[in-house]
Protein backbone atom coordinates (compact mmCIF):
# COMPACT_ATOMS: atom_id res chain seq x y z
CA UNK A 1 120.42 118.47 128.89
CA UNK A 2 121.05 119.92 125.53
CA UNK A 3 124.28 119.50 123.41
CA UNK A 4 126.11 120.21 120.38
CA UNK A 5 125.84 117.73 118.10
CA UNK A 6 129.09 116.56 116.17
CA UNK A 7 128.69 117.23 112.56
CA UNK A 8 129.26 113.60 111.67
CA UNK A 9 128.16 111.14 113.42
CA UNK A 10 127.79 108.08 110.60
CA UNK A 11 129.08 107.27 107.31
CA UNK A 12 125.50 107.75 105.59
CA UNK A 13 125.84 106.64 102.24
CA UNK A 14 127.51 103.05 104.19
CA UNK A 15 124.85 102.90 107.06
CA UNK A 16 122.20 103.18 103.97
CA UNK A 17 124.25 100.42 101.93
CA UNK A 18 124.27 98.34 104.67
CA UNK A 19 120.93 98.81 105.84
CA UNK A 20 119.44 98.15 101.81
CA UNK A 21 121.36 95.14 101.42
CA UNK A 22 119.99 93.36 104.84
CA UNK A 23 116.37 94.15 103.72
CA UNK A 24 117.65 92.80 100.27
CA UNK A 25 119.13 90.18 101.08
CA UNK A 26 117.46 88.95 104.63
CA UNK A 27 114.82 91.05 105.81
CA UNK A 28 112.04 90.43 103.16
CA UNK A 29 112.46 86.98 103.60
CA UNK A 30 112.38 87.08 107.31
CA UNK A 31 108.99 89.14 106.93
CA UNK A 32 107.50 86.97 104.31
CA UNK A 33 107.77 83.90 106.80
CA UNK A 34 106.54 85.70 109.73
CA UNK A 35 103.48 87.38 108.17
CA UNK A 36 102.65 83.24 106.78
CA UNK A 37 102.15 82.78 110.54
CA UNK A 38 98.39 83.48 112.14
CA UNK A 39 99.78 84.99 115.66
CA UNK A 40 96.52 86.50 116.30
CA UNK A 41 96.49 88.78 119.45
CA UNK A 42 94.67 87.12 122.25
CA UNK A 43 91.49 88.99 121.92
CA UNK A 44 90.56 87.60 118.35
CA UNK A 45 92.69 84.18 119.28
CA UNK A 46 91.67 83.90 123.08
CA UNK A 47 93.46 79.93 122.61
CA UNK A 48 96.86 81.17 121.75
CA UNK A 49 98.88 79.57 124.04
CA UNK A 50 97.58 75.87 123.02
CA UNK A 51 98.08 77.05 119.42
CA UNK A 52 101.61 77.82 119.78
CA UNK A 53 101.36 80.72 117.07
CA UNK A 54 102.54 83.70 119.53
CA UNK A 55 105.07 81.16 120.87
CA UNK A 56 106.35 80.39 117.11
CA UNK A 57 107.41 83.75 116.03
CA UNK A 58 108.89 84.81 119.13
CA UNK A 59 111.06 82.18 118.45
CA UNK A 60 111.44 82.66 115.43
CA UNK A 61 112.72 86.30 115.83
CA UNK A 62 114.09 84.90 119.10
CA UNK A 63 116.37 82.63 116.71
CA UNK A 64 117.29 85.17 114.33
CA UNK A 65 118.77 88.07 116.81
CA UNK A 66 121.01 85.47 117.97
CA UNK A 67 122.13 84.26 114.67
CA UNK A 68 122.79 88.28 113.84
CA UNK A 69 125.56 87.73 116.27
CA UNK A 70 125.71 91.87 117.82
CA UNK A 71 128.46 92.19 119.52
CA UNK A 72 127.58 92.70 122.98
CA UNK A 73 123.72 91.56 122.94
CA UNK A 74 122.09 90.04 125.35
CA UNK A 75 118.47 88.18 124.24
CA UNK A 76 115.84 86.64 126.19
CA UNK A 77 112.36 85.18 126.50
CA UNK A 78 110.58 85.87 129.42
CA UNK A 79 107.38 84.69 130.28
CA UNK A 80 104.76 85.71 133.56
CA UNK A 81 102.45 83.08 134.29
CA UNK A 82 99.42 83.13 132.18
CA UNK A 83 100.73 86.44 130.30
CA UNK A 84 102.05 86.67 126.42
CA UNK A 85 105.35 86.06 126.40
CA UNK A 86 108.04 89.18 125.49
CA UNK A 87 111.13 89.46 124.32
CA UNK A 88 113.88 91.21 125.40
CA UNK A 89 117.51 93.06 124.49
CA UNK A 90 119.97 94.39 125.95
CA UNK A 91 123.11 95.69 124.96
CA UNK A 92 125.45 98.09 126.84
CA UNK A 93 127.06 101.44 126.15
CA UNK A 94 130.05 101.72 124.05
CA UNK A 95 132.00 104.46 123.28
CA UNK A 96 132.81 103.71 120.01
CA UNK A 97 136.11 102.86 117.81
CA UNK A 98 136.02 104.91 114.76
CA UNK A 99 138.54 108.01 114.46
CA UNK A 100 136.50 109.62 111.81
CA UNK A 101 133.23 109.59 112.66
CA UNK A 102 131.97 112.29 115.54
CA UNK A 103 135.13 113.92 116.67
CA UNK A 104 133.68 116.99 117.54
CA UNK A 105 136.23 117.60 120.95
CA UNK A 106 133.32 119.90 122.43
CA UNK A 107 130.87 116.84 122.15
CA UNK A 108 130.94 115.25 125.39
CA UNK A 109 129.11 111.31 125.48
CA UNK A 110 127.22 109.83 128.32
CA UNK A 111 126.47 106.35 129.11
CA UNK A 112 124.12 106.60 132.17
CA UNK A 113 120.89 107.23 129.89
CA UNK A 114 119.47 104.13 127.76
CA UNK A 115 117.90 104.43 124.59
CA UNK A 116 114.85 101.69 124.74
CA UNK A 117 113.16 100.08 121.59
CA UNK A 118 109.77 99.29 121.33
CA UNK A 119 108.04 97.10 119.15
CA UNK A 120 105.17 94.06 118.94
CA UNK A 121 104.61 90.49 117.34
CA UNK A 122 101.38 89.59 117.97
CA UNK A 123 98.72 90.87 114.53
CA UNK A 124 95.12 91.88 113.70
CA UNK A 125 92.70 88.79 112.38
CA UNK A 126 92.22 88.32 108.64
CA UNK A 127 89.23 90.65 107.82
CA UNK A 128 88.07 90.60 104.09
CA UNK A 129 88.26 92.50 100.97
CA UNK A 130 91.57 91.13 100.23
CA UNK A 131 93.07 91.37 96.52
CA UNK A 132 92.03 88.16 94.48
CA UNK A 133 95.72 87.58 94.14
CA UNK A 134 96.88 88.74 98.07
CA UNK A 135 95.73 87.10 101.24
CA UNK A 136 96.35 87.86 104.96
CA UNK A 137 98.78 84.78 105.45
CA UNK A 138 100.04 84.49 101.67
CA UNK A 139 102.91 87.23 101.38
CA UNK A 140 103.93 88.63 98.61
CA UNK A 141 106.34 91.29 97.48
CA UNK A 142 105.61 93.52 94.71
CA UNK A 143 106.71 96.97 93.60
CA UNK A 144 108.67 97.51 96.84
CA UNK A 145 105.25 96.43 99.04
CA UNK A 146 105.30 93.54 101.33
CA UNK A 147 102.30 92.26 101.26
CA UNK A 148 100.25 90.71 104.06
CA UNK A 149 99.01 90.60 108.27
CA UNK A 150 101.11 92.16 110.55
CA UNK A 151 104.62 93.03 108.63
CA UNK A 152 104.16 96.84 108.69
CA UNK A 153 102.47 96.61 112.24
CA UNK A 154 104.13 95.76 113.44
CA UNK A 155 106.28 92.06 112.85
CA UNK A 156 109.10 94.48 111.00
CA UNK A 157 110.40 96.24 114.39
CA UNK A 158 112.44 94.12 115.90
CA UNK A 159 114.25 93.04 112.77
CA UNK A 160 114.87 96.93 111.78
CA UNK A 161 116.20 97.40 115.43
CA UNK A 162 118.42 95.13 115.26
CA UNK A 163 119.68 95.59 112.10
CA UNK A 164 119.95 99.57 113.28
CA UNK A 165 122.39 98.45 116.09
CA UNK A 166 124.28 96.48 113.31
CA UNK A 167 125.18 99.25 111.44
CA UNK A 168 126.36 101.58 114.49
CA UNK A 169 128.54 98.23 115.62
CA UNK A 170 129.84 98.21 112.08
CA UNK A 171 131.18 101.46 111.95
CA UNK A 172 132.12 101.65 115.22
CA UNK A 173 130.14 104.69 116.27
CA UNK A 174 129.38 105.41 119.82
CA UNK A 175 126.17 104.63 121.32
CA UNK A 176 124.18 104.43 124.78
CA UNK A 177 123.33 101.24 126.34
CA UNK A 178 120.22 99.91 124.60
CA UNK A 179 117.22 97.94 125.45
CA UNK A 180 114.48 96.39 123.64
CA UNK A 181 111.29 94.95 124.41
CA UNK A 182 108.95 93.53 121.87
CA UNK A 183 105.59 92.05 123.44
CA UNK A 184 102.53 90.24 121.73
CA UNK A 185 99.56 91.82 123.00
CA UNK A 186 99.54 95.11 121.85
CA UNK A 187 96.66 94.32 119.25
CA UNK A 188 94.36 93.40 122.61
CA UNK A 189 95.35 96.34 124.21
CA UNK A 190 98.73 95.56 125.79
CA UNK A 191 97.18 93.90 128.96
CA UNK A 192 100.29 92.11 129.93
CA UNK A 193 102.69 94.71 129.21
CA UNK A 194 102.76 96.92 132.25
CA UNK A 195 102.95 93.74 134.28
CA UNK A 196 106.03 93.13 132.14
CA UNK A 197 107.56 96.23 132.58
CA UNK A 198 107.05 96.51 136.79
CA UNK A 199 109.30 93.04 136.24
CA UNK A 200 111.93 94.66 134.33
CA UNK A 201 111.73 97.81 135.65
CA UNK A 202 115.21 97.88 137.60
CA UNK A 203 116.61 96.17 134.00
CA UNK A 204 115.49 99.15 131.77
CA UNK A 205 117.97 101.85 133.73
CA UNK A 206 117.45 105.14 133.31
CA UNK A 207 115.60 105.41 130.16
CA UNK A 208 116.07 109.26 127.83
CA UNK A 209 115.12 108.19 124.30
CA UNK A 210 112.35 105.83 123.45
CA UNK A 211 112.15 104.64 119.97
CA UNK A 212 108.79 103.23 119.18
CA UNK A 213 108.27 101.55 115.76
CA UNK A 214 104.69 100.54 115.56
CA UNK A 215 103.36 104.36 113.86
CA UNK A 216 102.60 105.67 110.47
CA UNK A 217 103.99 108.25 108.42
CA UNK A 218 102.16 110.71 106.42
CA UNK A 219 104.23 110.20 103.34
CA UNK A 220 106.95 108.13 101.89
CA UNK A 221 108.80 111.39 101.54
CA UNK A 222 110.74 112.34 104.71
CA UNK A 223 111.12 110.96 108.27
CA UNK A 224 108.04 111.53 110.02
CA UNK A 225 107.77 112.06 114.07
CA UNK A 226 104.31 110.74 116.10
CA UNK A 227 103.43 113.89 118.09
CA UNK A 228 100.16 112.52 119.62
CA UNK A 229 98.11 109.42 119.61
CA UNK A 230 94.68 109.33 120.39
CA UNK A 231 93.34 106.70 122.84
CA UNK A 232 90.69 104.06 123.14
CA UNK A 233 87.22 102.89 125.00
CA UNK A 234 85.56 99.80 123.47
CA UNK A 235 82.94 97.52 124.42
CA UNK A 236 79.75 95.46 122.91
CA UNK A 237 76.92 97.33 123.23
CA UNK A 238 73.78 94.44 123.60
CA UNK A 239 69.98 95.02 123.44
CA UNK A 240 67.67 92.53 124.41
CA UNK A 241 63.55 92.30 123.76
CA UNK A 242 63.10 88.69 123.37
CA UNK A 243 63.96 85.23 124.45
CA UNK A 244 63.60 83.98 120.93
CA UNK A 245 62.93 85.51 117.53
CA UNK A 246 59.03 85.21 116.47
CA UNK A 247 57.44 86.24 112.87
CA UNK A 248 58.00 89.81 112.07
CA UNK A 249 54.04 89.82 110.74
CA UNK A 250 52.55 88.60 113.69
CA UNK A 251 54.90 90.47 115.90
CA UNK A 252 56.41 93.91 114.68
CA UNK A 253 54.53 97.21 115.73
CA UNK A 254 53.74 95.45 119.11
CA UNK A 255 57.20 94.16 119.96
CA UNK A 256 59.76 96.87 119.88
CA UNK A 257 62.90 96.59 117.12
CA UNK A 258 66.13 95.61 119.32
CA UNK A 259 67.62 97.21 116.36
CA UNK A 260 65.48 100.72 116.83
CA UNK A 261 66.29 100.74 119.85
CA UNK A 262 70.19 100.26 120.09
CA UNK A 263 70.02 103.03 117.29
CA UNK A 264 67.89 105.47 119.71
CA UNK A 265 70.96 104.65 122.34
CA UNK A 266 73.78 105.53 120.13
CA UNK A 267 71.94 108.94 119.68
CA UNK A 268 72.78 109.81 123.06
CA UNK A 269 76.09 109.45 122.11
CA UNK A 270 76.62 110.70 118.46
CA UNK A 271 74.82 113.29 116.14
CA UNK A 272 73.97 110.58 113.15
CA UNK A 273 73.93 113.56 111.10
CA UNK A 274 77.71 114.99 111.53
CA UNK A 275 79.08 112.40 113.21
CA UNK A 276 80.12 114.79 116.26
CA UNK A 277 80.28 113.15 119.52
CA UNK A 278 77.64 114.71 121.72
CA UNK A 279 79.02 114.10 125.80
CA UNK A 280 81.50 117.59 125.97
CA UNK A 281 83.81 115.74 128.23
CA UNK A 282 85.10 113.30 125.43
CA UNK A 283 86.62 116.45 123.83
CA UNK A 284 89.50 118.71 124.72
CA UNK A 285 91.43 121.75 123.36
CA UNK A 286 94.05 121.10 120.72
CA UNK A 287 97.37 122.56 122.44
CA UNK A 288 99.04 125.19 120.83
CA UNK A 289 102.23 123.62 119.66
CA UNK A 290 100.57 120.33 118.37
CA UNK A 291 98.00 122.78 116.49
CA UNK A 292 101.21 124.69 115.28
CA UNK A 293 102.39 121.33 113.84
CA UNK A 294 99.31 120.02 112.77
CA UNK A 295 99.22 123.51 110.46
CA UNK A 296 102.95 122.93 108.68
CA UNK A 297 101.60 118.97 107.84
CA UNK A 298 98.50 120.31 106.17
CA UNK A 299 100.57 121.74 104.13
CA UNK A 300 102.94 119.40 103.56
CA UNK A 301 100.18 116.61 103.27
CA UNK A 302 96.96 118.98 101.74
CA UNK A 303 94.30 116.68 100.01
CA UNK A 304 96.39 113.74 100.10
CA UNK A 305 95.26 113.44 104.18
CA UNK A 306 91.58 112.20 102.33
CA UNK A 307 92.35 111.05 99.09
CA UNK A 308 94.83 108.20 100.48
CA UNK A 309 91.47 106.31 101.42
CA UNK A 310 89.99 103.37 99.50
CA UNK A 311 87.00 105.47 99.08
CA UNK A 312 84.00 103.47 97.26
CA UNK A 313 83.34 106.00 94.83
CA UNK A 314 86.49 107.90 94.51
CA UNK A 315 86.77 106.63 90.55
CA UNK A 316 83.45 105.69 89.03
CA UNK A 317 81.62 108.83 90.95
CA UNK A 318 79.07 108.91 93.86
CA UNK A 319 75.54 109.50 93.61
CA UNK A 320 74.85 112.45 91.24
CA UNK A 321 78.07 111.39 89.20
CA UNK A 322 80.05 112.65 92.10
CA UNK A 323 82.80 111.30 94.04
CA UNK A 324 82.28 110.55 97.60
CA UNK A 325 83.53 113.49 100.11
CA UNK A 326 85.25 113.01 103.22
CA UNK A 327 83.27 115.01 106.43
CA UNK A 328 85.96 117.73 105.16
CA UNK A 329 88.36 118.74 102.65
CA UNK A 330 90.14 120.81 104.93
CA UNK A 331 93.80 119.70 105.37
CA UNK A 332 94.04 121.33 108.49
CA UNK A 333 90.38 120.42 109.83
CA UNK A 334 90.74 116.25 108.18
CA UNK A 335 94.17 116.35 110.24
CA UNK A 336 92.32 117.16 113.61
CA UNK A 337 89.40 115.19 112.65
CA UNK A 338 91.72 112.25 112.97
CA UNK A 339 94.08 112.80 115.50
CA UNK A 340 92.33 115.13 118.03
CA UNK A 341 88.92 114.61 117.52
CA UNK A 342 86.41 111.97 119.20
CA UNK A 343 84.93 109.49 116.63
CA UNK A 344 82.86 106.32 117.12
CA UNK A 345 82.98 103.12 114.75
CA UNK A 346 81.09 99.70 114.95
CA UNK A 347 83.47 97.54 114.24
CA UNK A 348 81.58 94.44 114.97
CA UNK A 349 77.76 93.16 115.11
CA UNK A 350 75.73 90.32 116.09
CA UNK A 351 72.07 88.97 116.13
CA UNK A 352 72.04 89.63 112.48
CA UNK A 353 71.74 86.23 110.09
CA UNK A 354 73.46 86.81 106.90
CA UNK A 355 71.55 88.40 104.13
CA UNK A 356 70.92 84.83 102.15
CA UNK A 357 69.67 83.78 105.58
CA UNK A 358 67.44 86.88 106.68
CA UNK A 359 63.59 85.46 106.90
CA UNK A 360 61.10 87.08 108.18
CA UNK A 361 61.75 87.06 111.86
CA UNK A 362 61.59 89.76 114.76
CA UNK A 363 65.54 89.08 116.13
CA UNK A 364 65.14 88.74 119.99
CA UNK A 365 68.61 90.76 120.48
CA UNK A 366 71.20 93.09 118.60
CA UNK A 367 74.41 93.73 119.33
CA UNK A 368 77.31 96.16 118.27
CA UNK A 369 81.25 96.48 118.67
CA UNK A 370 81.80 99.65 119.58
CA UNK A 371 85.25 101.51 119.37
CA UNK A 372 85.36 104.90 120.08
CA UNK A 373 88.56 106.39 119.69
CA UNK A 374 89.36 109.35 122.18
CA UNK A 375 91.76 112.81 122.18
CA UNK A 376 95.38 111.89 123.36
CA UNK A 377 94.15 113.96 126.58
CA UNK A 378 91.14 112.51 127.83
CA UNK A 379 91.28 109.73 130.64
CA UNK A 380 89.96 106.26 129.46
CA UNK A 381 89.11 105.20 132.66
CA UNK A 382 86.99 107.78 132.91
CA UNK A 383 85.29 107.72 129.78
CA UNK A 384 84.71 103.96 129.81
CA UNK A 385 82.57 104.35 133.06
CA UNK A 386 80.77 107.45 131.80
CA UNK A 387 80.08 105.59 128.37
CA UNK A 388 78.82 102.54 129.84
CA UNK A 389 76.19 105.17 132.02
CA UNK A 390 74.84 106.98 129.08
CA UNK A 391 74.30 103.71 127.23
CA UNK A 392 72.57 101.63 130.42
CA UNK A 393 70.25 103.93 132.01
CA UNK A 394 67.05 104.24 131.41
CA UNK A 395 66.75 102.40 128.24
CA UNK A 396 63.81 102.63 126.02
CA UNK A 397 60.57 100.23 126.84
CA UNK A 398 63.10 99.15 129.67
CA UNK A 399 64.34 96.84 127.33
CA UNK A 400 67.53 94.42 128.63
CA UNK A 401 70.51 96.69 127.53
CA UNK A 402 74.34 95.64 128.52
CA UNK A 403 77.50 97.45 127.81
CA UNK A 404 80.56 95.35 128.71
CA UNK A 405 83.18 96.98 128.24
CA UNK A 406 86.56 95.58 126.96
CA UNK A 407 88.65 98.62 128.55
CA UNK A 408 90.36 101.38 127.56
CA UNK A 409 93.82 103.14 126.50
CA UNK A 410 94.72 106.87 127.86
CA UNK A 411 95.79 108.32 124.34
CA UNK A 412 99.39 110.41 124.83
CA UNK A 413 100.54 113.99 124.25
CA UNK A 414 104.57 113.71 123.44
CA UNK A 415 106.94 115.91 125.47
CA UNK A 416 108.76 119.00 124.21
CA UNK A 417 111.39 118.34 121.98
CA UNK A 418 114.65 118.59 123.47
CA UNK A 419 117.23 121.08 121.09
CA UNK A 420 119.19 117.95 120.60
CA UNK A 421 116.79 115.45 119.39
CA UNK A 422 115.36 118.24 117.18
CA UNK A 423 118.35 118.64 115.41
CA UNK A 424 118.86 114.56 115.02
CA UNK A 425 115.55 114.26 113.73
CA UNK A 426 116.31 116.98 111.53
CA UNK A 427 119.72 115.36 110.06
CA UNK A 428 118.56 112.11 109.73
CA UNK A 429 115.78 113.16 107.41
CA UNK A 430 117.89 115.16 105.64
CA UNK A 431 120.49 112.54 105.12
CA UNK A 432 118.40 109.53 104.12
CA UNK A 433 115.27 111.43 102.97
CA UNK A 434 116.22 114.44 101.79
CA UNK A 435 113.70 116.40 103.39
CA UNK A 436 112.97 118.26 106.74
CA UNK A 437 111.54 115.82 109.81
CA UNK A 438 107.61 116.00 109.71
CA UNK A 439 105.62 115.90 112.89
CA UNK A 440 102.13 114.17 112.81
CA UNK A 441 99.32 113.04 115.18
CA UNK A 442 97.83 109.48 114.52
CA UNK A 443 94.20 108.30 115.26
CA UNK A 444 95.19 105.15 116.71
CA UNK A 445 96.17 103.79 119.82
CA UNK A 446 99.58 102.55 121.55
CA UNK A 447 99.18 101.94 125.34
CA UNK A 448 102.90 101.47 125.38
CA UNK A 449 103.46 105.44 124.90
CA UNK A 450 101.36 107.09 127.98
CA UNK A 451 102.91 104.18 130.59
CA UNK A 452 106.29 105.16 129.28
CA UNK A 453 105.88 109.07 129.42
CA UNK A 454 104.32 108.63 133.01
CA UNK A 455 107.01 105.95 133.85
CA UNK A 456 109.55 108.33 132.15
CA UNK A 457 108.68 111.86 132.37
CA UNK A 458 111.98 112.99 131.19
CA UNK A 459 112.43 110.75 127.99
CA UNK A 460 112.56 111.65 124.84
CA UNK A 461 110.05 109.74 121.99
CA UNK A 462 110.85 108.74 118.89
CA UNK A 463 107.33 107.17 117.77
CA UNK A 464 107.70 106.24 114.19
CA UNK A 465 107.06 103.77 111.18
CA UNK A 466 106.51 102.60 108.07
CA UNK A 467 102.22 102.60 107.77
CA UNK A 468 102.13 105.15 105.70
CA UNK A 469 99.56 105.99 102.44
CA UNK A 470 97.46 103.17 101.59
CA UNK A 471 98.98 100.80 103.99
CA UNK A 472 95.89 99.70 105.22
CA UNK A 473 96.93 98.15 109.03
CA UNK A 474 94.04 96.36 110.02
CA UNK A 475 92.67 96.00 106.61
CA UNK A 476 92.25 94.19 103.66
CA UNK A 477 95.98 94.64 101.35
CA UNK A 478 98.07 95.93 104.34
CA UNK A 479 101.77 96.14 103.23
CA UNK A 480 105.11 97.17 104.32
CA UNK A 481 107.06 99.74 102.01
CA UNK A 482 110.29 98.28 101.97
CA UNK A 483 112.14 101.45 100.65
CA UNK A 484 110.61 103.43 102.90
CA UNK A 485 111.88 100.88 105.41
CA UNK A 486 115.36 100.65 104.48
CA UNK A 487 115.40 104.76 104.83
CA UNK A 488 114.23 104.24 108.43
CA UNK A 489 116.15 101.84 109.74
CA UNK A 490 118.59 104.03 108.64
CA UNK A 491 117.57 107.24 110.23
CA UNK A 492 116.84 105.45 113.66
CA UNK A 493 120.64 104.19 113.90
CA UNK A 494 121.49 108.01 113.46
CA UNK A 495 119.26 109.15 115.93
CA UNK A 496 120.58 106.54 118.30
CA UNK A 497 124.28 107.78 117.75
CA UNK A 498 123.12 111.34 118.40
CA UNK A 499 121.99 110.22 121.93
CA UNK A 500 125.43 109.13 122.87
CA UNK A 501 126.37 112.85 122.62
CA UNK A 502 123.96 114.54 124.95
């Protein structure tokens, strides 16, 4: 259903005040002490629960919710045998106490939707290429970045919610019951979650608005909206031709290169020489409003969708003298490339000794991490299986060749956008940005989205966040814009008033 909005629904200029001096005064620090902790997802920390990380800073964030002292919260951490634990939130509808804020008399409020909050704890590994003077575990706030693993993705969530809920308590505004559930294995591909939520299931209600706050943004500029996400097959991709390496001299040109040959396989799958994924089912048609959208934040966004990349000869010049070129200058055509288009990275190899180590030996095996990230509507499931086909069969000198397969992620289309939430968006970028709401696909993958828009086929989703230009989640220098932060939080308490009137 779609309602008029009241004109006023917070005191702005206080909900930002409020929200700048937590992140001041609190938030950083909170941050700074989670991102010192190595909670590495299960897949690159498959001891975590002897470890104790994942267990520390839920507890940690466990510790401070209830210290924040909301009136009305309810916190808890639950915990399915042999699953990452989660936490979870819950407070209930109120219909608020201010007599100046939203007293629109044709605004009518209902309390039978909830409004549920998404975020996750558990971080990437360390990776390298870190600044001399940064490190994964050694935070360090600079310039308005907060430096270090897992603060912008995605440790800041459930301290923004929260302190999003504080300000709409403070000013008494009216609000929907809310519910939040932060879990720690969305960097290994959210395994336990849907477990998590068939548990709680009957405790998340009747759920209209999801706010997610593990996304980017394409600039620090204006409130940005995740309109797709693009989904996820990975595996390693093994080739075997020996039991045991033997001299390259005495053995190469007779023995065939595990190497050569894993590269012959991937050219079933890619063209090496665009990059284009060859199978035609791993692609679909960009719809027509997301390719309507994708146009207006091309040119909002124009060369600054390529030139935000650490590019390796961006300053001193490529070969020639010239700089290195993305696979296309096109706004429009680098958007799709990276939301809706099918790309495949290695992300990972083995068999190969390190370059002071490299004699002259035939390796008996190579293998590859493969990720290949897929268009928000292609099945995983389906892809997976056909992937693992086109790599087995028939493989060259019928050498020993293995995918296994670590699973997939179904990427997600987002619903229409109700007139209401439209105009909330709108309002709350305006307010605390300044700017229009801007609507962008991301390449990268949150399983959370497609089992909430199938569990959920009604809700509304607010998929957001703060990795924006040169954040670098995943990588070497990742960091969380703080004022970009503050203006969020901010926005999201709005958005969550608006709900209360629809």
């Amino acid at each position: 259903m779609n309602a008029r909005l009241p004109t006023s629904l917070l005191n702005t200029q206080q909900t930002l005040g409020q929200v700048s001096q937590a992140w001041d005064n609190d938030l950083v620090k909170q941050l700074s002490d989670y991102i010192a902790i190595p909670a590495k997802s299960p897949m690159f920390d498959p001891d975590w629960a002897q470890h104790g990380l994942i267990d520390t800073v839920v507890q940690n964030a466990y510790d401070w919710v209830q210290a924040q002292r909301v009136a009305g919260l309810s916190l808890e951490i639950i915990r399915l045998p042999g699953r990452t634990p989660v936490l979870f939130f819950e407070v209930p509808a109120s219909s608020g106490t201010s007599t100046n804020i939203a007293s629109d008399q044709d605004s009518t409020r209902a309390s039978s939707q909830t409004v549920m909050m998404y975020g996750h704890l558990d971080k990437q590994p360390e990776f390298t290429g870190w600044r001399a003077d940064l490190g994964p575990w050694t935070p360090k706030y600079e310039d308005g970045k907060l430096y270090g693993r897992g603060g912008a993705d995605d440790g800041y969530a459930i301290y923004a919610a929260i302190t999003a809920i504080q300000a709409l308590k403070t000013q008494g505004a009216a609000h929907p019951r809310i519910v939040g559930l932060v879990e720690t294995c969305e960097e290994s591909g959210s395994g336990d979650l849907l477990a998590y939520i068939d548990t709680l299931r009957t405790r998340l209600g009747d759920v209209g608005l999801v706010i997610c706050l593990d996304s980017g943004a394409g600039n620090y500029d204006q409130l940005w909206l995740t309109n797709s996400l693009r989904g996820m097959a990975s595996g390693t991709l093994k080739v075997e031709v020996l039991t045991e390496g033997v001299h390259s001299g005495d053995a190469s040109g007779l023995v065939p290169s595990s190497f050569r040959i894993l590269r012959h396989l991937l050219d079933r799958l890619e063209d090496s020489a665009s990059g284009r994924l060859l199978p035609a089912s791993f692609h679909c048609q960009v719809p027509a409003d997301r390719l309507a959208q994708a146009q207006a934040t091309a040119a909002i966004l124009g060369n600054e969708l390529y030139k935000r990349f650490p590019w390796a000869h961006a300053d001193c010049g490529g070969s020639a003298g010239q700089p290195m070129l993305p696979t296309t200058t096109d706004p429009l055509k680098a958007l799709l490339a990276r939301t809706w288009t099918p790309t495949l990275s290695v992300t990972g190899a083995e068999g190969l000794p390190t370059l002071q180590n490299a004699g002259n030996v035939l390796r008996p095996y190579t293998a590859f991490k493969l990720s290949l990230r897929l268009p928000p509507l292609i099945d995983a499931a389906t892809a997976v299986a056909e992937l693992k086909t086109l790599l087995e069969d028939n493989a060259p000198y019928q050498a020993k060749v293995t995918f296994a397969s670590d699973g997939g992620a179904t990427g997600w289309n987002a619903p229409s956008t109700a007139t209401w939430f439209e105009q909330a968006l709108n309002q709350a970028s305006q307010d605390y940005f300044g700017a229009p709401c801007g609507y962008i696909g991301q390449g990268g993958t949150i399983p959370l989205m497609n089992m909430l828009s199938t569990g959920f086929p009604k809700a509304q989703m607010m998929v957001c966040g703060v990795l924006g230009p040169k954040s670098n989640a995943h990588g070497p220098n990742e960091f969380l814009h703080v004022p970009y932060a503050k203006k969020l939080t901010a926005a999201v308490a709005q958005v969550i008033a608006a709900a209360a009137y629809v």
